[in-house]
N, C-alpha and C. Protein backbone atom coordinates (compact mmCIF):
# COMPACT_ATOMS: atom_id res chain seq x y z
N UNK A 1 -2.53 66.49 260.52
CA UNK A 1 -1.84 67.77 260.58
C UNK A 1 -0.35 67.54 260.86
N UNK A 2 0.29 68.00 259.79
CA UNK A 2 1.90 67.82 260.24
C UNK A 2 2.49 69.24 260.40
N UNK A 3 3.29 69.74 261.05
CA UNK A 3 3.96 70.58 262.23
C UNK A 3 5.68 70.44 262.03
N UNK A 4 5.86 71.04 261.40
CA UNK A 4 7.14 71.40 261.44
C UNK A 4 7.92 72.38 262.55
N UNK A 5 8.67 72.03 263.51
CA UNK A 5 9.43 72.77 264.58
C UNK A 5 11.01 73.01 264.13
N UNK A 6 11.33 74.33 263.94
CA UNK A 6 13.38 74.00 263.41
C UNK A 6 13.55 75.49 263.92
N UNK A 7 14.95 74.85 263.28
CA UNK A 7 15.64 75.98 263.09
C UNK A 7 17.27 75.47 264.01
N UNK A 8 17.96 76.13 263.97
CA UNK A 8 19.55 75.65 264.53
C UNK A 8 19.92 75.45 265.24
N UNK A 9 20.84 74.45 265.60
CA UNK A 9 20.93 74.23 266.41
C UNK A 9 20.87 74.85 267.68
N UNK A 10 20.49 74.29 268.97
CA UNK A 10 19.80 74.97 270.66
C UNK A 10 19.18 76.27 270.37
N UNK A 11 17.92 76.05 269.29
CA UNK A 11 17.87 77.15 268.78
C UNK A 11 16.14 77.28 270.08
N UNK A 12 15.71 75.81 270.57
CA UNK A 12 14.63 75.55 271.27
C UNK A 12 13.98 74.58 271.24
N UNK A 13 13.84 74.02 270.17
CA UNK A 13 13.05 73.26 269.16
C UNK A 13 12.66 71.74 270.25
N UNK A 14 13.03 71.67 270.70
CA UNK A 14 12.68 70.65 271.26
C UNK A 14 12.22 71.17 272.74
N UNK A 15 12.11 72.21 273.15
CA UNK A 15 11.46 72.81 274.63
C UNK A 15 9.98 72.81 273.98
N UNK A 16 10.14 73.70 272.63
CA UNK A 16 8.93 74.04 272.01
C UNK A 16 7.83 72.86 271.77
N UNK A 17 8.57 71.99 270.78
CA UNK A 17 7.73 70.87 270.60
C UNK A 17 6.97 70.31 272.09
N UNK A 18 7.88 69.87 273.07
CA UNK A 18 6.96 69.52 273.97
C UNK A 18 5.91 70.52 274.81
N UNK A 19 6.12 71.52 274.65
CA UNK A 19 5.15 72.42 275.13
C UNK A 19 3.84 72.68 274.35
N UNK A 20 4.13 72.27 273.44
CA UNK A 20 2.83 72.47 272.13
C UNK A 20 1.91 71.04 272.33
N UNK A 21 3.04 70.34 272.47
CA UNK A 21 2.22 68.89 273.01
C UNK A 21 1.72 68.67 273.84
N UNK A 22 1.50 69.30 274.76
CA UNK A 22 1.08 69.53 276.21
C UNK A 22 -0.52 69.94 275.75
N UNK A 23 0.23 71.22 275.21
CA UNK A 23 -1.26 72.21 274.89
C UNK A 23 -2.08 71.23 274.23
N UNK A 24 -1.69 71.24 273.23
CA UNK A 24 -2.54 69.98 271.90
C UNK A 24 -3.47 68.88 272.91
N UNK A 25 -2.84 67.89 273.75
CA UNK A 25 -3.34 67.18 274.42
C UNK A 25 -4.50 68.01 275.54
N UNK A 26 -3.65 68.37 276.31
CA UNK A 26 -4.33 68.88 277.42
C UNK A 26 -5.65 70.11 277.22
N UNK A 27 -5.48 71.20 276.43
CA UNK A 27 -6.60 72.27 275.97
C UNK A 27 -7.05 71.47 274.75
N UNK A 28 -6.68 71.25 274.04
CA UNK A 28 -7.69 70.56 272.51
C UNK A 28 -7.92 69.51 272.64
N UNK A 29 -7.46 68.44 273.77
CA UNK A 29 -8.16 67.12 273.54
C UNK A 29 -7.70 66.57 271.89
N UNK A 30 -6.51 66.91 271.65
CA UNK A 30 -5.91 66.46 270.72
C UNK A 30 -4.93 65.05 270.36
N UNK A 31 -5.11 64.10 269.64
CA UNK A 31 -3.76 63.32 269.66
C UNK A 31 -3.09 63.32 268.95
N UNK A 32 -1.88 63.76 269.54
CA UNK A 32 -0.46 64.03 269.13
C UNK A 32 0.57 63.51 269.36
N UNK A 33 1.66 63.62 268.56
CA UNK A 33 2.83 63.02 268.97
C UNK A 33 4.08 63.56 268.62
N UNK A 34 5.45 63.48 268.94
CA UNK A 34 6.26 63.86 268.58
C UNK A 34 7.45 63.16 267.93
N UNK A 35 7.83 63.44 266.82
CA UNK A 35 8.68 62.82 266.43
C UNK A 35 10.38 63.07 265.88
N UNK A 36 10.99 62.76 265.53
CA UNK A 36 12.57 62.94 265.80
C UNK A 36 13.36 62.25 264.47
N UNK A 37 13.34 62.55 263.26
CA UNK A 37 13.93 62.01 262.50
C UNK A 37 14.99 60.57 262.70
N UNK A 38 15.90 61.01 263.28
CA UNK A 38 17.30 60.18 263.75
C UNK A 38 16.87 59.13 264.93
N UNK A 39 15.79 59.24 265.78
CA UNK A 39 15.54 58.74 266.85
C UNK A 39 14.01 57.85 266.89
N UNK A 40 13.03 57.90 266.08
CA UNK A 40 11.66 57.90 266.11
C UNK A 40 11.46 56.00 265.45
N UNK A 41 12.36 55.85 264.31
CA UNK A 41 12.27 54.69 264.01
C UNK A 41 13.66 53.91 264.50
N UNK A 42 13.50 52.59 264.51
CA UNK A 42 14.75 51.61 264.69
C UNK A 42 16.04 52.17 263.52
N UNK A 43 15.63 52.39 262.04
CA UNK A 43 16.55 52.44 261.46
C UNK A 43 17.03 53.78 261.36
N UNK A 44 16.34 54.52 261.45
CA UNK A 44 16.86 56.00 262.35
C UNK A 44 17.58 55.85 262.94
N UNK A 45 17.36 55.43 263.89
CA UNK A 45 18.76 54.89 265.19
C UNK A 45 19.92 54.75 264.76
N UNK A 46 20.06 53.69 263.92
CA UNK A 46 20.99 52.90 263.37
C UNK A 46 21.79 53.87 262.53
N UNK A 47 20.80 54.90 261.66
CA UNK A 47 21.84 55.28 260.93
C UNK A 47 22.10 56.75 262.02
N UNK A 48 21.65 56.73 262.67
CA UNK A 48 22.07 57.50 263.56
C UNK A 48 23.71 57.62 264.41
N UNK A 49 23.26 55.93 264.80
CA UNK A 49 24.82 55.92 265.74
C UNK A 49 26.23 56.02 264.14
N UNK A 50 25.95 55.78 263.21
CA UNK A 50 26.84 55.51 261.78
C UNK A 50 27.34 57.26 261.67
N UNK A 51 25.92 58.11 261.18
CA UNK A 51 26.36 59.55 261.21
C UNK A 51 27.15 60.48 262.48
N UNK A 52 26.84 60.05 263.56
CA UNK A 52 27.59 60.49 264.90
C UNK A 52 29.07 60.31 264.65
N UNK A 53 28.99 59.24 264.42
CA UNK A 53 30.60 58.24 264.38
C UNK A 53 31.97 58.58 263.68
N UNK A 54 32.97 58.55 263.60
CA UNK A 54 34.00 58.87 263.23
C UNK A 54 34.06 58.57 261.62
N UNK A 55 33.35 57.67 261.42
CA UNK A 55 33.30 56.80 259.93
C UNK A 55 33.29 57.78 258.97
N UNK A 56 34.56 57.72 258.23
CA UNK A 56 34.56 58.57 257.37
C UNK A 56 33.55 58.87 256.15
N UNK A 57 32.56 59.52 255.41
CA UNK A 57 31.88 59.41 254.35
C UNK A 57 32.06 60.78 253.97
N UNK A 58 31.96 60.68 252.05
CA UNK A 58 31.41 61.51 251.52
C UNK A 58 30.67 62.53 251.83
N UNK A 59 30.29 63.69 251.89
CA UNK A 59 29.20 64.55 252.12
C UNK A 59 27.60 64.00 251.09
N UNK A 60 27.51 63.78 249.62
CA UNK A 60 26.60 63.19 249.37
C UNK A 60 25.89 61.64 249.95
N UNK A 61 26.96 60.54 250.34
CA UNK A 61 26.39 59.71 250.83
C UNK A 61 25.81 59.95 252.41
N UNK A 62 26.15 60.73 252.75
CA UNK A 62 25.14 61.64 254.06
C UNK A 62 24.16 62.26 253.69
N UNK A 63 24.02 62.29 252.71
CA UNK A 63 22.28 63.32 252.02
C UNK A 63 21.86 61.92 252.22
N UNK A 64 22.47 61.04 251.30
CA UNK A 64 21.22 59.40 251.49
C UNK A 64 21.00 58.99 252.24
N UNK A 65 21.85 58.77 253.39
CA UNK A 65 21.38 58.15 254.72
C UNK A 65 20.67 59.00 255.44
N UNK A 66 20.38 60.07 255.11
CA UNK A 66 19.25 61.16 255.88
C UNK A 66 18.46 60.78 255.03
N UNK A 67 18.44 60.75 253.88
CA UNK A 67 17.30 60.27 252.78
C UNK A 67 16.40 58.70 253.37
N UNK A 68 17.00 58.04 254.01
CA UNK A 68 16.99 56.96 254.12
C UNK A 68 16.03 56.89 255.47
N UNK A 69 16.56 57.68 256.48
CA UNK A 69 15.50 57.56 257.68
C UNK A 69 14.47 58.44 257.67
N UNK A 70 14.70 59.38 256.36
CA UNK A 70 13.08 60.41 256.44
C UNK A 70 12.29 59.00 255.82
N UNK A 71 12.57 58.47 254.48
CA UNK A 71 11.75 57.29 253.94
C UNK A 71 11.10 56.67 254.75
N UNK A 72 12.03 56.28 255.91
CA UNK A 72 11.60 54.90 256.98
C UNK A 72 10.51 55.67 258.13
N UNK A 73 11.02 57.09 258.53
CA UNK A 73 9.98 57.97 259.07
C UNK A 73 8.67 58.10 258.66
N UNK A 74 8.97 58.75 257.49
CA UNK A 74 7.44 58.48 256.84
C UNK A 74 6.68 57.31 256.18
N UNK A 75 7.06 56.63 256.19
CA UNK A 75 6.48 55.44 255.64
C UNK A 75 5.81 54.66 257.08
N UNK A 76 7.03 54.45 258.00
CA UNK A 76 6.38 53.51 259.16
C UNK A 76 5.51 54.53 260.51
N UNK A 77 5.45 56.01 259.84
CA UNK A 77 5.07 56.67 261.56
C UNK A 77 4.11 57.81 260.61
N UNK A 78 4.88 58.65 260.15
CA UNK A 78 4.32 59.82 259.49
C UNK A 78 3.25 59.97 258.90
N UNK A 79 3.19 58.77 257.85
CA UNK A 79 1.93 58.66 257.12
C UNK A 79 0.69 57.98 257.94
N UNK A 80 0.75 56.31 258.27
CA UNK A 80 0.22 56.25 259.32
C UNK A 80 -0.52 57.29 260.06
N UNK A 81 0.33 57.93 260.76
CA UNK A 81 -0.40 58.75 261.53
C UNK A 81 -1.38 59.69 261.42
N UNK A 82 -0.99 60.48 260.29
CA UNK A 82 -1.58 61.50 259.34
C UNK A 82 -3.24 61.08 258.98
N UNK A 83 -2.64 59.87 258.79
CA UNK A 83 -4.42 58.90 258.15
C UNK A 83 -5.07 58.73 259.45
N UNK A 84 -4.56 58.45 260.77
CA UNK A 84 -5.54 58.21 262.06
C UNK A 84 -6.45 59.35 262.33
N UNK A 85 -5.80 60.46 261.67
CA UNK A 85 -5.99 61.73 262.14
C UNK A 85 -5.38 62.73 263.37
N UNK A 86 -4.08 62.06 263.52
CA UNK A 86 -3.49 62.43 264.84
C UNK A 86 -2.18 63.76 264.14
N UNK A 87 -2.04 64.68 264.88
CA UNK A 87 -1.45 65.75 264.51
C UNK A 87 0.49 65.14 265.46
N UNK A 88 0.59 65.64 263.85
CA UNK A 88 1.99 64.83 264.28
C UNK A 88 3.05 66.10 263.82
N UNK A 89 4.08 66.41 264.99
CA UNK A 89 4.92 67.38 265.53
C UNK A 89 6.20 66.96 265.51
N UNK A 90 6.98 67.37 264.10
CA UNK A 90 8.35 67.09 263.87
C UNK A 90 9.54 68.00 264.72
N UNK A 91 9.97 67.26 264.96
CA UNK A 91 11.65 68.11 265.91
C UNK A 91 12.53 68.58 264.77
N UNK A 92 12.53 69.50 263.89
CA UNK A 92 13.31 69.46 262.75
C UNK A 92 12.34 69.05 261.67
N UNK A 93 12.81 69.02 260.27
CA UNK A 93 11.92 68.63 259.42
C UNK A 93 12.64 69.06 258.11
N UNK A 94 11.39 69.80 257.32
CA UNK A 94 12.02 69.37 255.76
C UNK A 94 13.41 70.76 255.65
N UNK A 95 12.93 71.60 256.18
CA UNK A 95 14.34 72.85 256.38
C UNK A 95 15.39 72.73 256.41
N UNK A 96 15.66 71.97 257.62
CA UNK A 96 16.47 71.58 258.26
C UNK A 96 17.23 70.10 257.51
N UNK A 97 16.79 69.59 256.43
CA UNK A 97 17.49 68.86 255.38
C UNK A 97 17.64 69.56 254.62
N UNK A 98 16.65 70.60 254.00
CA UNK A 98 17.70 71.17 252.88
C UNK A 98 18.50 72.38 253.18
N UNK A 99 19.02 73.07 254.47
CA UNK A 99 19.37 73.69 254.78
C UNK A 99 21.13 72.80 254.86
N UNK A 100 20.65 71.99 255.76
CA UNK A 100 22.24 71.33 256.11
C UNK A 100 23.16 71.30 255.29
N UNK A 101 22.18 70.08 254.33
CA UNK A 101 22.86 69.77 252.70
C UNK A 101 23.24 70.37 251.57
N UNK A 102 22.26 71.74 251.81
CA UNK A 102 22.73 72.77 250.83
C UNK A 102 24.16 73.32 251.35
N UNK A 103 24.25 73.65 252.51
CA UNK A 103 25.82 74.05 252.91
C UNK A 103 26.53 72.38 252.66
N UNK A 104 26.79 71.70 253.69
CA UNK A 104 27.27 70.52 253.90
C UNK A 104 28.12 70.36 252.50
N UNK A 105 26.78 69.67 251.38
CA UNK A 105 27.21 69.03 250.38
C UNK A 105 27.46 69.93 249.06
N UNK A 106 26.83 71.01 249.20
CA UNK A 106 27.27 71.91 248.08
C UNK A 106 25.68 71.77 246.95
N UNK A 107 25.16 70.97 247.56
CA UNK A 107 23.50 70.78 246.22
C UNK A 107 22.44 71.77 246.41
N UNK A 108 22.18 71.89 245.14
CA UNK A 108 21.26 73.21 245.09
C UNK A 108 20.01 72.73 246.12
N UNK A 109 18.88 73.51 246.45
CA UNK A 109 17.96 73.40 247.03
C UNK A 109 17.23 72.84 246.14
N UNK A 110 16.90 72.70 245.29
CA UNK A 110 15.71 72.70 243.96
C UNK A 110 15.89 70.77 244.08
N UNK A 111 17.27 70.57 243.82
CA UNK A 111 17.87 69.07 243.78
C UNK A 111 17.29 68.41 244.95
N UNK A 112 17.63 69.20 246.10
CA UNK A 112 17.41 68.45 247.21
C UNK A 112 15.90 68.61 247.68
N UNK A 113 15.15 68.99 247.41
CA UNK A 113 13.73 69.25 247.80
C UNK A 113 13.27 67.98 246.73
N UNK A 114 13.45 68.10 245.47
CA UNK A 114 13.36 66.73 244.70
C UNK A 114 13.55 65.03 245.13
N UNK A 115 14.61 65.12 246.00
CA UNK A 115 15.38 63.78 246.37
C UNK A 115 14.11 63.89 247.49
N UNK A 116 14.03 64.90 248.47
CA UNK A 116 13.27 64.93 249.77
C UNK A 116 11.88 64.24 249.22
N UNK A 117 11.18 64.92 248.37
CA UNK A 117 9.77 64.44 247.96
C UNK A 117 9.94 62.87 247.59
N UNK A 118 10.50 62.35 247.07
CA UNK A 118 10.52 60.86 246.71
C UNK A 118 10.57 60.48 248.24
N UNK A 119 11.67 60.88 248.84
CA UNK A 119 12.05 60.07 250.39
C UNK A 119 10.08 60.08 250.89
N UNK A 120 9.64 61.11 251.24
CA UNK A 120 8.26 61.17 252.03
C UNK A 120 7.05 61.40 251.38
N UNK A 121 7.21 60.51 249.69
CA UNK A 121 5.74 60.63 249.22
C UNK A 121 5.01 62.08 248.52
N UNK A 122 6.23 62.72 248.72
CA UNK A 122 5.95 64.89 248.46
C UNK A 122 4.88 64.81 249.59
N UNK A 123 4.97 64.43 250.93
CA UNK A 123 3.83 64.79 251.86
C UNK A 123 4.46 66.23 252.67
N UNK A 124 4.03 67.35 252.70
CA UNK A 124 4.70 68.35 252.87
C UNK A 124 3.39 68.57 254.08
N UNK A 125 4.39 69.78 254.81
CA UNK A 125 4.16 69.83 256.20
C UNK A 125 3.09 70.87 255.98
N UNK A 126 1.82 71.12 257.28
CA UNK A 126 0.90 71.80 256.86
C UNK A 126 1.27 73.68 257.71
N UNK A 127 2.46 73.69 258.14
CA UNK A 127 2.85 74.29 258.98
C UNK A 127 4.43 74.48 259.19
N UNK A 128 5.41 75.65 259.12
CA UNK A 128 6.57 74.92 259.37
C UNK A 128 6.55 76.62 260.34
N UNK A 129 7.40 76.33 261.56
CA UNK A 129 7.53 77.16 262.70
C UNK A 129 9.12 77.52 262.73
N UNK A 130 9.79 78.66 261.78
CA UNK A 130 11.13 78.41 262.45
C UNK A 130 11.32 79.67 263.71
N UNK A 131 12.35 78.87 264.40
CA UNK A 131 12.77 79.68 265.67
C UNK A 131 14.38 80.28 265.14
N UNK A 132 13.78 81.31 265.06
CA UNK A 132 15.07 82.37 264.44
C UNK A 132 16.24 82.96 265.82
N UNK A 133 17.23 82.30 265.90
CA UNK A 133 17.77 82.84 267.26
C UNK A 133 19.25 83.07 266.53
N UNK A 134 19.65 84.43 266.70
CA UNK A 134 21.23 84.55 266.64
C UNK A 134 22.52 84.04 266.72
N UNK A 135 23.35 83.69 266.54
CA UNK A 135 24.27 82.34 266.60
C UNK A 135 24.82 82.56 267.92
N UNK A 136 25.11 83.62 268.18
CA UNK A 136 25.23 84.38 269.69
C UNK A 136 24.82 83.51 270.90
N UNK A 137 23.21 83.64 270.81
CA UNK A 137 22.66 83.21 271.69
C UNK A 137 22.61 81.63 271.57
N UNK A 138 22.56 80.77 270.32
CA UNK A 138 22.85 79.89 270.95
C UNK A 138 24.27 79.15 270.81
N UNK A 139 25.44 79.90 270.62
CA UNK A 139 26.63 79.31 271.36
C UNK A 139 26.49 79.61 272.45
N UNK A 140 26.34 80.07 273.25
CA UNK A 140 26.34 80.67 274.33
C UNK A 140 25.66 79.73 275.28
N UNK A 141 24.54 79.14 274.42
CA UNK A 141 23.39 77.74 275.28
C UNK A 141 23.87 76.56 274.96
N UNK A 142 24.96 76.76 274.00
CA UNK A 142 25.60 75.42 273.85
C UNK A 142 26.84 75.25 274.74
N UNK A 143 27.42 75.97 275.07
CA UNK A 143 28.17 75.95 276.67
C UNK A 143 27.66 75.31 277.72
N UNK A 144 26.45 75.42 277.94
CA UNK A 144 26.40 75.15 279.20
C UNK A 144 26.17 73.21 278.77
N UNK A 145 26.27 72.49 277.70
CA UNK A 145 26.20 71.61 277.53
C UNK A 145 27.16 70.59 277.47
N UNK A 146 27.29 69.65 278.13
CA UNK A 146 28.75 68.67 277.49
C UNK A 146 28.14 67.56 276.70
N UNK A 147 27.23 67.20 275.94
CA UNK A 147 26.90 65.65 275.50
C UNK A 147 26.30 66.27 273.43
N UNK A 148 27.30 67.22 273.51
CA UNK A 148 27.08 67.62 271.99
C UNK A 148 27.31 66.67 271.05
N UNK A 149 26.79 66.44 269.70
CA UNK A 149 26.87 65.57 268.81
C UNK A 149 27.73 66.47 267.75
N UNK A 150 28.64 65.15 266.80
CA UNK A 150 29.32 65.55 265.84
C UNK A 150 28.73 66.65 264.81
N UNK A 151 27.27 66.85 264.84
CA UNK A 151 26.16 68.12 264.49
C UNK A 151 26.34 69.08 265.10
N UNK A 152 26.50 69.35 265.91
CA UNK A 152 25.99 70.24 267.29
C UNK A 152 28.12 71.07 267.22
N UNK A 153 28.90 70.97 267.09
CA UNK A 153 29.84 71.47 267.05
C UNK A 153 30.60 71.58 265.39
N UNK A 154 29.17 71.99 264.65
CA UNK A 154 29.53 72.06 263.41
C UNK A 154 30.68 73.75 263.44
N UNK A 155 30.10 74.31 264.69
CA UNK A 155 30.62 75.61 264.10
C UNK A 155 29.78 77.16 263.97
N UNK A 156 30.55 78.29 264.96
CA UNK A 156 29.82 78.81 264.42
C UNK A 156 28.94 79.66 263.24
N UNK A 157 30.46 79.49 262.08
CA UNK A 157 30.10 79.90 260.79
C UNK A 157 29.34 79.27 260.03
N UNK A 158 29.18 77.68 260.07
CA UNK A 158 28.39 76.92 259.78
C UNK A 158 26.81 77.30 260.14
N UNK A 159 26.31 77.40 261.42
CA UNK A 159 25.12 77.88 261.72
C UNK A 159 24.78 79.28 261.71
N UNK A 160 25.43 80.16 261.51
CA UNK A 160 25.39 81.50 261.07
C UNK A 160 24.63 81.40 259.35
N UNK A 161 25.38 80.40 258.46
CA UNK A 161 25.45 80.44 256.69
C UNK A 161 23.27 79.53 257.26
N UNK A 162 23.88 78.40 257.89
CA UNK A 162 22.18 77.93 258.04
C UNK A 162 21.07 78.84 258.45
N UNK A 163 21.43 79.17 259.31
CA UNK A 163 20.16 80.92 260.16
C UNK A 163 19.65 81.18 258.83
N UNK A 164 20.79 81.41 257.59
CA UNK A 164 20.30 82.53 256.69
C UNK A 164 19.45 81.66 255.89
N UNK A 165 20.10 80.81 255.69
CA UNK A 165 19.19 79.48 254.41
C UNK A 165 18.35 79.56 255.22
N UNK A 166 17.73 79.40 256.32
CA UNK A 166 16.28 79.17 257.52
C UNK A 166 15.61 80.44 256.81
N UNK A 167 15.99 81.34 256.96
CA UNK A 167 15.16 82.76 257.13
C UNK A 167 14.45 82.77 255.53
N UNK A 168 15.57 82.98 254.42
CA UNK A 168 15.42 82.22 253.22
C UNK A 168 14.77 81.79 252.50
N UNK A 169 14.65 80.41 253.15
CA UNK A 169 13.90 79.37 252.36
C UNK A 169 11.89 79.69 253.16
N UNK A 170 12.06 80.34 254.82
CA UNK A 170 11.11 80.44 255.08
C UNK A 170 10.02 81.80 254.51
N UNK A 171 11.07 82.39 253.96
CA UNK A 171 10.27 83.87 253.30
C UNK A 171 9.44 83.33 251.95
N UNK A 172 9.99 82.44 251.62
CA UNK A 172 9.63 81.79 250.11
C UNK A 172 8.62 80.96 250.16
N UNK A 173 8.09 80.35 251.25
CA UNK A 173 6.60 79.76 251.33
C UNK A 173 6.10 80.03 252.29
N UNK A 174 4.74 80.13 251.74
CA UNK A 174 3.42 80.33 252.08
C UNK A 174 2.68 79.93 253.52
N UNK A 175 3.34 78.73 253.70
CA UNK A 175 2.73 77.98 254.96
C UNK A 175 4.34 77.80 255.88
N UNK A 176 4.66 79.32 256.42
CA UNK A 176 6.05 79.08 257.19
C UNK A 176 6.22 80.48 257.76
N UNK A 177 6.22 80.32 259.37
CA UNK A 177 6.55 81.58 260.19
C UNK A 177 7.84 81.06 261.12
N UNK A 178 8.06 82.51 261.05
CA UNK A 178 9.17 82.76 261.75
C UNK A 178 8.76 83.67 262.79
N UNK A 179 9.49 82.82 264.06
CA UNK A 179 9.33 83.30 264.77
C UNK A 179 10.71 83.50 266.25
N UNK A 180 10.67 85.15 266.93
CA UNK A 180 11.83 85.10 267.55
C UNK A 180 11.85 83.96 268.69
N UNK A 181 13.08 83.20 268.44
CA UNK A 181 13.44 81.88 269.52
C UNK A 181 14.46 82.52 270.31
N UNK A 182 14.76 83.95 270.76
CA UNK A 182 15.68 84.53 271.52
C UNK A 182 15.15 84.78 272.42
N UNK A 183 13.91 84.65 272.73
CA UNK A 183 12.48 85.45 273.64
C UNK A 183 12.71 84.22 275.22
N UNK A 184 11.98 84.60 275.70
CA UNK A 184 12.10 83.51 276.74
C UNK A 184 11.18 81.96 276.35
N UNK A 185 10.85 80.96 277.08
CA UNK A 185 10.32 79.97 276.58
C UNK A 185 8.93 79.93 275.95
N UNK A 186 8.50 81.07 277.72
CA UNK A 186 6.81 81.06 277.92
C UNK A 186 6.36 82.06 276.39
N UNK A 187 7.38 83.06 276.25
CA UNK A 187 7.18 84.47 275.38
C UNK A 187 7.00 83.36 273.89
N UNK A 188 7.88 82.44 273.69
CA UNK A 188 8.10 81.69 272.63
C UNK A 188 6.83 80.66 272.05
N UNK A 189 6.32 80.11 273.48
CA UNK A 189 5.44 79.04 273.10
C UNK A 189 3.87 80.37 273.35
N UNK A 190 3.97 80.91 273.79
CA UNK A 190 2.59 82.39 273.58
C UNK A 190 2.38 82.86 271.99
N UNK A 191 3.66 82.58 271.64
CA UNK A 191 3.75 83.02 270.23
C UNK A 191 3.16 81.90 269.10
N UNK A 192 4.11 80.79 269.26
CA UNK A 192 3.41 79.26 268.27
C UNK A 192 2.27 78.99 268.71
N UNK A 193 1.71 78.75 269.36
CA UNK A 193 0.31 78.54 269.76
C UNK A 193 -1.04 79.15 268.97
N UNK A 194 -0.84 80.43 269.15
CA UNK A 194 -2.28 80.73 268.33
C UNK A 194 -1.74 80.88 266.54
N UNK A 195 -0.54 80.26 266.53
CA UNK A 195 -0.40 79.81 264.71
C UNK A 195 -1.06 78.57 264.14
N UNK A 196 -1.48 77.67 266.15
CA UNK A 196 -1.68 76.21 265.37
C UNK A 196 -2.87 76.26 265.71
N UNK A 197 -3.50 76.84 266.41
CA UNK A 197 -4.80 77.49 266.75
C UNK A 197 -5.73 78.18 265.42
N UNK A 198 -4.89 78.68 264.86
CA UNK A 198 -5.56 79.15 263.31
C UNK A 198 -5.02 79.27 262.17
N UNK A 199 -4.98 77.52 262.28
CA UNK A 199 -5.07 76.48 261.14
C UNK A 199 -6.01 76.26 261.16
């Protein structure tokens, strides 16, 4: 079972994920895990500290090097896992690449959902959860932060144009709720829960 968690930045996504993981383990006797595009494999990392960095690039050669650690994601963790039978819980996911890149780089969605399927095998998520929160609310949660990434101070017109590609792209398939991430945590994870509950 793969689990898609997004939506924009301090939008939750990572309070959420571990709270679902909790549940999963602890009430279902489930094994689960969580995973992190940029962070989950070694070469994630790597191209991680490169995208943070001052280093000047292209906007398309940043689609590839995201191209590059979903490949290494799914190939060395994702799939794997999928076959153990362990329900595996992305921090971000396929949205949240073609959301970026569609602003970022200027490429249609159609293009980039294409490039995406080669990167991960077309293994598509059985679930995608976005947390729809106002740009409002989370500049406002991004204040209280100092250790923001060259991502994370894209802007707030930037994540305003993404919200909409989120809402968007999530009206257009079948296996994708939206849900309010303005709510409090407990109100938030009361809500995802009985979505993964009836799967």
């Amino acid at each position: 079972m793969l689990i898609e968690i997004e939506g924009i930045d301090f939008a939750g996504k990572t309070t959420q994920c571990g709270l679902l993981l909790e549940f999963l383990r602890r009430s279902r006797g489930i094994n689960a895990i969580i995973l992190k595009e940029l962070t989950s494999t070694e070469l994630g990392a790597k191209l991680r500290e490169l995208l943070v960095s001052r280093v000047p690039r292209d906007a398309k050669a940043e689609v590839f090097s995201f191209l590059a650690a979903k490949a290494q994601l799914y190939a060395q963790v994702v799939v794997p896992a999928l076959a153990e039978g362990k329900y595996v819980i992305a921090d971000r996911g396929s949205l949240s690449f073609l959301s970026y890149h569609h602003i970022s780089a200027g490429m249609d969605i159609a293009t980039l959902r294409e490039m995406m399927d080669i990167a991960t095998g077309s293994v598509r998520p059985n679930i995608t959860i976005v947390l729809d929160v106002p740009v409002e609310v989370t500049a406002a949660r991004m204040n209280h932060r100092n250790d923001l990434s060259v991502f994370d101070k894209k802007g707030e017109g930037f994540f305003a144009a993404q919200r909409r590609v989120f809402r968007n792209l999530c009206g257009s398939l079948p296996r994708c709720v939206l849900i309010d991430g303005s709510l409090s945590i407990k109100e938030v994870h009361a809500r995802v829960r009985p979505i993964i509950e009836g799967l």
